[in-house]
Protein backbone atom coordinates (compact mmCIF):
# COMPACT_ATOMS: atom_id res chain seq x y z
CA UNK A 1 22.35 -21.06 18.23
CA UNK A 2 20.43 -17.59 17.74
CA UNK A 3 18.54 -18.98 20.75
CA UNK A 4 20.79 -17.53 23.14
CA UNK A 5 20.48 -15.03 25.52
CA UNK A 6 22.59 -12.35 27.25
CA UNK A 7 22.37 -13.30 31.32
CA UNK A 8 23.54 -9.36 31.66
CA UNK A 9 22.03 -7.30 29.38
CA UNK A 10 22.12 -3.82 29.49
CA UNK A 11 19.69 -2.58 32.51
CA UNK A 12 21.59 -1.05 34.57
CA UNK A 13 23.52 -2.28 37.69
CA UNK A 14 20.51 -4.58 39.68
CA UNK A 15 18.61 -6.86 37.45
CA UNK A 16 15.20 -7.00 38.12
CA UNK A 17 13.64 -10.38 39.78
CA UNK A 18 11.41 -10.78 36.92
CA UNK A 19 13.81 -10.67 34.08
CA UNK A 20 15.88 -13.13 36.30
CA UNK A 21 12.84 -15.19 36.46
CA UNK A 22 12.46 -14.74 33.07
CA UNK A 23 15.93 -16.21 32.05
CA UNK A 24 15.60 -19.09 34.25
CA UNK A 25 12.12 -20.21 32.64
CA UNK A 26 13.66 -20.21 29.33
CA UNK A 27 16.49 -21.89 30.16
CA UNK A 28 15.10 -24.54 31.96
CA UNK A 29 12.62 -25.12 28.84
CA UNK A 30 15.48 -25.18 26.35
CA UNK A 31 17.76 -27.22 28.76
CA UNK A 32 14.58 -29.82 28.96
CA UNK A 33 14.08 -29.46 25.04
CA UNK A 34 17.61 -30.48 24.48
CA UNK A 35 17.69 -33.02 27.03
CA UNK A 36 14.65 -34.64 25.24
CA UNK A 37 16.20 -34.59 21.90
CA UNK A 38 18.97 -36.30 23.69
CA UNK A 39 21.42 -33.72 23.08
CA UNK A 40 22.52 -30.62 25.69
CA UNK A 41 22.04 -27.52 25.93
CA UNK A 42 24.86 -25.04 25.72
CA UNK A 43 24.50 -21.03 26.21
CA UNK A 44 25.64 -19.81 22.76
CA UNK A 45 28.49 -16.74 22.97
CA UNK A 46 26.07 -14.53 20.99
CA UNK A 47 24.15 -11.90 23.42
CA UNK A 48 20.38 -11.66 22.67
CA UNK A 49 17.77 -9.46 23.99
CA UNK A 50 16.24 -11.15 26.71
CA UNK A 51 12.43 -11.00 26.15
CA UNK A 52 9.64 -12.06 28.47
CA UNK A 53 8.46 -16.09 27.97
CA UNK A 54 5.05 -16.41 26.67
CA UNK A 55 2.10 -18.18 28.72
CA UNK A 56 2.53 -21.97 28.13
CA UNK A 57 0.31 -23.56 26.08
CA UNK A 58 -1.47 -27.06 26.89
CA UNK A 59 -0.58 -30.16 25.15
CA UNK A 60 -3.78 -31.09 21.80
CA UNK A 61 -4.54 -34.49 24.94
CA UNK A 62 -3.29 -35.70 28.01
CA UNK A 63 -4.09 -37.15 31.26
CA UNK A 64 -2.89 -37.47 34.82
CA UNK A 65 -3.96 -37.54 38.30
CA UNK A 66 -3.93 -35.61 41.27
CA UNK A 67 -4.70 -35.01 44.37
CA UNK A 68 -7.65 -32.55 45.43
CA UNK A 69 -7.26 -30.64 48.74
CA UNK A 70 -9.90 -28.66 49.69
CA UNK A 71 -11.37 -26.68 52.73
CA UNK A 72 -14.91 -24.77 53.43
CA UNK A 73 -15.88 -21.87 55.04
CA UNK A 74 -14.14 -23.11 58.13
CA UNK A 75 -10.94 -20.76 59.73
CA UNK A 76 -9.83 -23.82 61.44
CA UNK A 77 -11.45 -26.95 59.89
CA UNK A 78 -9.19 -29.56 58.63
CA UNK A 79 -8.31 -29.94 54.61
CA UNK A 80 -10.26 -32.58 53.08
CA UNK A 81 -8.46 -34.97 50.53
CA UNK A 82 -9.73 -37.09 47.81
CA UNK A 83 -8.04 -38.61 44.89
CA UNK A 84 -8.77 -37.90 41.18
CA UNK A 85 -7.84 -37.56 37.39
CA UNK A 86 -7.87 -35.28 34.11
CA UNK A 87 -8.37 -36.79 31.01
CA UNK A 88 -8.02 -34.21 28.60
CA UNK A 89 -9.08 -34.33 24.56
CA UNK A 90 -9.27 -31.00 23.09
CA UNK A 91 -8.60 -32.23 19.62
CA UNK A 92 -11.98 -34.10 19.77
CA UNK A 93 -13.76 -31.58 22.08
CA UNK A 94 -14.05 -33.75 25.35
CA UNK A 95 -12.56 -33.46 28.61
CA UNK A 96 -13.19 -35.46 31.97
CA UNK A 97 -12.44 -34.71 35.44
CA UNK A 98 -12.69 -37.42 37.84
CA UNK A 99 -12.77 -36.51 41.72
CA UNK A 100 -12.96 -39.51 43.67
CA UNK A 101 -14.47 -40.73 46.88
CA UNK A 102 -14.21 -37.89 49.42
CA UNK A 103 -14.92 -35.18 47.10
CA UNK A 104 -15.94 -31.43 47.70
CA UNK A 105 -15.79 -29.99 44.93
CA UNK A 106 -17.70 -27.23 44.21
CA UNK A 107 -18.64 -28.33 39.99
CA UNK A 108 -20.18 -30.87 41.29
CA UNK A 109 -22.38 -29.54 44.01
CA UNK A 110 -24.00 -28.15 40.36
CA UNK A 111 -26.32 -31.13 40.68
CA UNK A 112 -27.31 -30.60 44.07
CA UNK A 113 -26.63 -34.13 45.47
CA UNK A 114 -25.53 -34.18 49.44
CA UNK A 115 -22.79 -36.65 48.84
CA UNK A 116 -19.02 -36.86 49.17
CA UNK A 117 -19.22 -40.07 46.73
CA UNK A 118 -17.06 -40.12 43.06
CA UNK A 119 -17.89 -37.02 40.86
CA UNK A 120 -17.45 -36.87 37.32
CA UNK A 121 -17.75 -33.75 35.51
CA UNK A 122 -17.82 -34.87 31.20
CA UNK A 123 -17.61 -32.20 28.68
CA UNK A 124 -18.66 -34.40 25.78
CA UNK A 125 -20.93 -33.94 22.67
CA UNK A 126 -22.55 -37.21 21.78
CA UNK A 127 -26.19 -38.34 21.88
CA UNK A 128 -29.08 -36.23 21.95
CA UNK A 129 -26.82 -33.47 22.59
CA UNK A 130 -24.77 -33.23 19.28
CA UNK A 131 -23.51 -29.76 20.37
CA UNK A 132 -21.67 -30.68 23.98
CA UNK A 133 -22.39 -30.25 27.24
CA UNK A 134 -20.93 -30.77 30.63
CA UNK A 135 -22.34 -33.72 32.74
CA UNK A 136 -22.13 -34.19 36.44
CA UNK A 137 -22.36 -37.91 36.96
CA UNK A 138 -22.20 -40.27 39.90
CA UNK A 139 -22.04 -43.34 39.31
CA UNK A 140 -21.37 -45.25 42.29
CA UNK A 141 -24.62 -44.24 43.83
CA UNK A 142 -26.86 -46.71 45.28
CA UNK A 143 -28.82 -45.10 42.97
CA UNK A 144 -26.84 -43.83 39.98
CA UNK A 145 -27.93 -40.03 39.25
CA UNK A 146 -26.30 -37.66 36.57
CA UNK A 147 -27.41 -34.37 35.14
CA UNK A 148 -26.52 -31.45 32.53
CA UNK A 149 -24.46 -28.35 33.90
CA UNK A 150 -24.40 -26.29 30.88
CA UNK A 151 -23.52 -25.98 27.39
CA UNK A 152 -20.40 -25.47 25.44
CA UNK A 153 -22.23 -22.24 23.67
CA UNK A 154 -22.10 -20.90 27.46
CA UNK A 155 -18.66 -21.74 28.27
CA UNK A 156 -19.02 -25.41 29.69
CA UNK A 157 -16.88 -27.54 26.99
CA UNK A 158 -13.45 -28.17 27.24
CA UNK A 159 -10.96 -25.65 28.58
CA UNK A 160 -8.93 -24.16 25.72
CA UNK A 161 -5.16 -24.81 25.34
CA UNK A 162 -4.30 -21.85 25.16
CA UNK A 163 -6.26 -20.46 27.80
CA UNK A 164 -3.22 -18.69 29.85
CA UNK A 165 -2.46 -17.14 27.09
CA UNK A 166 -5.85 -15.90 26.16
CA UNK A 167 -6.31 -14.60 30.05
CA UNK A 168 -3.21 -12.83 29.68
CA UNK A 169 -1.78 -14.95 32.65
CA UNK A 170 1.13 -13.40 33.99
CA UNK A 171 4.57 -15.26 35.42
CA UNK A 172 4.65 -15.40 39.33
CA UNK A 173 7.50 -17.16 40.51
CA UNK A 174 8.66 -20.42 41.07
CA UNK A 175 7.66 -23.17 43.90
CA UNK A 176 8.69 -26.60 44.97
CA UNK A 177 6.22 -29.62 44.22
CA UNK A 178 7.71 -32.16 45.95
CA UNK A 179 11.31 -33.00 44.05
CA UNK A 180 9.85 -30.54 41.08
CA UNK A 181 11.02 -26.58 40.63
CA UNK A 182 8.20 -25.51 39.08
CA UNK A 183 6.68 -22.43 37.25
CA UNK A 184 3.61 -20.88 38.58
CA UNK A 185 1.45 -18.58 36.07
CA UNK A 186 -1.52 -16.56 37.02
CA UNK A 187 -4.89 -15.79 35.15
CA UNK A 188 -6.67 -13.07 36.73
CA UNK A 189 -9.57 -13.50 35.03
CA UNK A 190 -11.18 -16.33 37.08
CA UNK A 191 -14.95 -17.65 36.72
CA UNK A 192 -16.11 -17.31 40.67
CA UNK A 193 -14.90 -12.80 40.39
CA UNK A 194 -16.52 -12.92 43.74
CA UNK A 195 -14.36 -14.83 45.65
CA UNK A 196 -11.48 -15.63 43.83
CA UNK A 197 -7.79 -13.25 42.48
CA UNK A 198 -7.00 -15.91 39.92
CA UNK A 199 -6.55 -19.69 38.23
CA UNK A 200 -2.62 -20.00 39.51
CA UNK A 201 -1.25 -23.36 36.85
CA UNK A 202 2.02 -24.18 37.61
CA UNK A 203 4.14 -26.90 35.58
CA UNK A 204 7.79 -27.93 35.51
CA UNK A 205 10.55 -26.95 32.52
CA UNK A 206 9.51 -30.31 30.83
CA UNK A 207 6.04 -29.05 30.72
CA UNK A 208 4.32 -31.71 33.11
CA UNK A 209 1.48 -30.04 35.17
CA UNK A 210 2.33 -29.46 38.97
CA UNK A 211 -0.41 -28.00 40.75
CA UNK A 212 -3.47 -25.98 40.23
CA UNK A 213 -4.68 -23.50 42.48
CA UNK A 214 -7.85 -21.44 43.22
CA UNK A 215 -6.48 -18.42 44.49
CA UNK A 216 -9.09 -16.65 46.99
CA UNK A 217 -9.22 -13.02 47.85
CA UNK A 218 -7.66 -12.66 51.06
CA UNK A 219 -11.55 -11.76 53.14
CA UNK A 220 -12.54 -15.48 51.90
CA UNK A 221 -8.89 -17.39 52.73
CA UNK A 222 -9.85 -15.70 56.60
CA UNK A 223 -13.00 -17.33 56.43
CA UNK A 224 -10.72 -20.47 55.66
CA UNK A 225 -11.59 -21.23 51.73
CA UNK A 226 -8.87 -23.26 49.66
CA UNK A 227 -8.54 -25.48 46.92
CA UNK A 228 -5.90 -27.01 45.14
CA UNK A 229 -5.09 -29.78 42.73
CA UNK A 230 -1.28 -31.66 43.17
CA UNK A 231 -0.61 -33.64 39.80
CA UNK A 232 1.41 -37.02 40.11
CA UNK A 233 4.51 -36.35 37.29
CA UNK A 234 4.71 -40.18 37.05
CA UNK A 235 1.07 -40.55 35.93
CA UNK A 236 1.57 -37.71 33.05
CA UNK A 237 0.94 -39.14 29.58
CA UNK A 238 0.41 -37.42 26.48
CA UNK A 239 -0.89 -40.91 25.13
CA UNK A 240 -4.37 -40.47 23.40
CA UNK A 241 -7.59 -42.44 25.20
CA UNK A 242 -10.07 -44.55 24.32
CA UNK A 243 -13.56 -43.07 23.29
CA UNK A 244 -15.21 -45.16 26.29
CA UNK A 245 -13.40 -42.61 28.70
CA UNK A 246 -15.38 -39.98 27.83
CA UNK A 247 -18.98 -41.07 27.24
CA UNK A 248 -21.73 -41.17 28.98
CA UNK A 249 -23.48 -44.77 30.43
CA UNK A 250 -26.04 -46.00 28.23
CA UNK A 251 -28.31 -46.83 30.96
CA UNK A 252 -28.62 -42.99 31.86
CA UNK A 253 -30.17 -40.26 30.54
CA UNK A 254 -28.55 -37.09 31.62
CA UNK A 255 -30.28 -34.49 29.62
CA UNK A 256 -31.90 -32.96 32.19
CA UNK A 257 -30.81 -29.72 33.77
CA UNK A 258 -28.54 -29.68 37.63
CA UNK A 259 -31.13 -27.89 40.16
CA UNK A 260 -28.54 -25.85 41.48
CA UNK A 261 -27.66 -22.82 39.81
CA UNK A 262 -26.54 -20.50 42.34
CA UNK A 263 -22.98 -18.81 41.61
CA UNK A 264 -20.30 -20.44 39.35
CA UNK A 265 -22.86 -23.01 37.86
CA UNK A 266 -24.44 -20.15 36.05
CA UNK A 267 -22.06 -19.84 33.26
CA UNK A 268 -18.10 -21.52 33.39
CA UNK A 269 -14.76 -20.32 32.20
CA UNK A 270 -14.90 -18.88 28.71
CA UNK A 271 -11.59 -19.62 27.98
């Protein structure tokens, strides 16, 4: 294959940990490709420059679930856990997290709502708002409320595909997700500048998401900020969804505009 690679190219006596990094991402993926095709993957005698692997880019739909750790301005306060989902649909413009009962998150504290109850946050565009807009909806309410975080012409439709790629996100390293090596990139560019470094994604060689993490400036992990999102392999499918998953009830109007619009609920991700 001219897919191969030289494993000691000519650098000199020490090989840098990147480019070793480096070589094992791109084996992995090709190992995983060929294991897919059913077939296996053999390192070809030819010697090939080794060159660095691009970003990964995100699958046209998917969905899985995860689960949402997160903890407040608190040094030693305990993590909060909640269950949840990402239904994702950037082929028809829509995209749908689901954080369940227990939530913190901070999207949906957008609406202004004191409750820890199920949080949907629905980039959709539908309705009296042809153009999309993301929706912060609870629905299990006594009362069900819902409300309109912003629109996609500010940044608040579906996150882009290739958005680590776009942000210039840069290999890290690998960590363990449970039984998973997996590959951790980095986007520096991240929505909250305040508080945050970067978006850290990381995913396995078959491309099946990990983990997501906010990673915080080191003044605001003292003060005991964290958040992080651990995705359940066995719930990945790239299996496309039914419309009803990403619209909004008929018995509620959400056109009216969250109350809160201090910090990040200004303007999202412009990925």
């Amino acid at each position: 294959s001219n897919v191969a690679m030289s494993l000691f190219p000519p650098v000199g006596p020490r090989i840098s940990s990147s480019l070793l990094l480096a070589v094992a991402y791109l084996m992995d993926s090709l190992a995983a490709a060929g294991a897919a095709e059913g077939g296996s993957f053999r390192l070809a005698s030819e010697l090939v420059r080794v060159v660095a692997p691009a970003p990964p880019v995100w699958p046209s739909h998917f969905h899985v679930d995860f689960v949402e750790r997160t903890r407040g301005m608190s040094p030693l306060g305990e993590w909060k856990e909640n269950l949840g989902s990402l239904h994702y649909d950037f082929a028809n413009k829509r995209q749908l997290w689901v954080h369940g009962k227990g939530q913190r998150n901070n999207w949906c504290q957008c609406a202004a709502i004191d409750t820890t109850e199920q949080c949907e946050l629905l980039s959709w565009h539908g309705g009296a708002n042809s153009s999309g807009a993301m929706y912060a909806i609870f629905r299990t309410l006594e009362t069900p409320r819902c409300c309109k975080i912003g629109d996609y012409a500010h940044g608040f439709g579906p996150i882009r595909p290739d958005w680590l790629r776009t942000s210039n996100a840069t290999l890290q390293g690998t960590k363990t997700v449970g039984d998973r090596i997996c590959y951790e990139w980095a986007s520096f560019h991240p929505g909250d500048w305040f508080m945050m470094v970067s978006d850290n994604w990381s995913l396995d060689a078959h491309g099946v998401p990990c983990m997501y993490e906010d990673r915080f400036k080191t003044w605001a992990r003292w003060l005991g900020l964290g958040h992080t999102l651990t995705f359940d392999e066995k719930s990945y499918s790239t299996a496309s969804e039914f419309d009803t998953m990403f619209t909004i009830p008929a018995d509620m109007d959400c056109e009216q505009e969250c109350p809160n619009k201090e910090g990040w609920c200004k303007a999202a991700k412009t990925w």
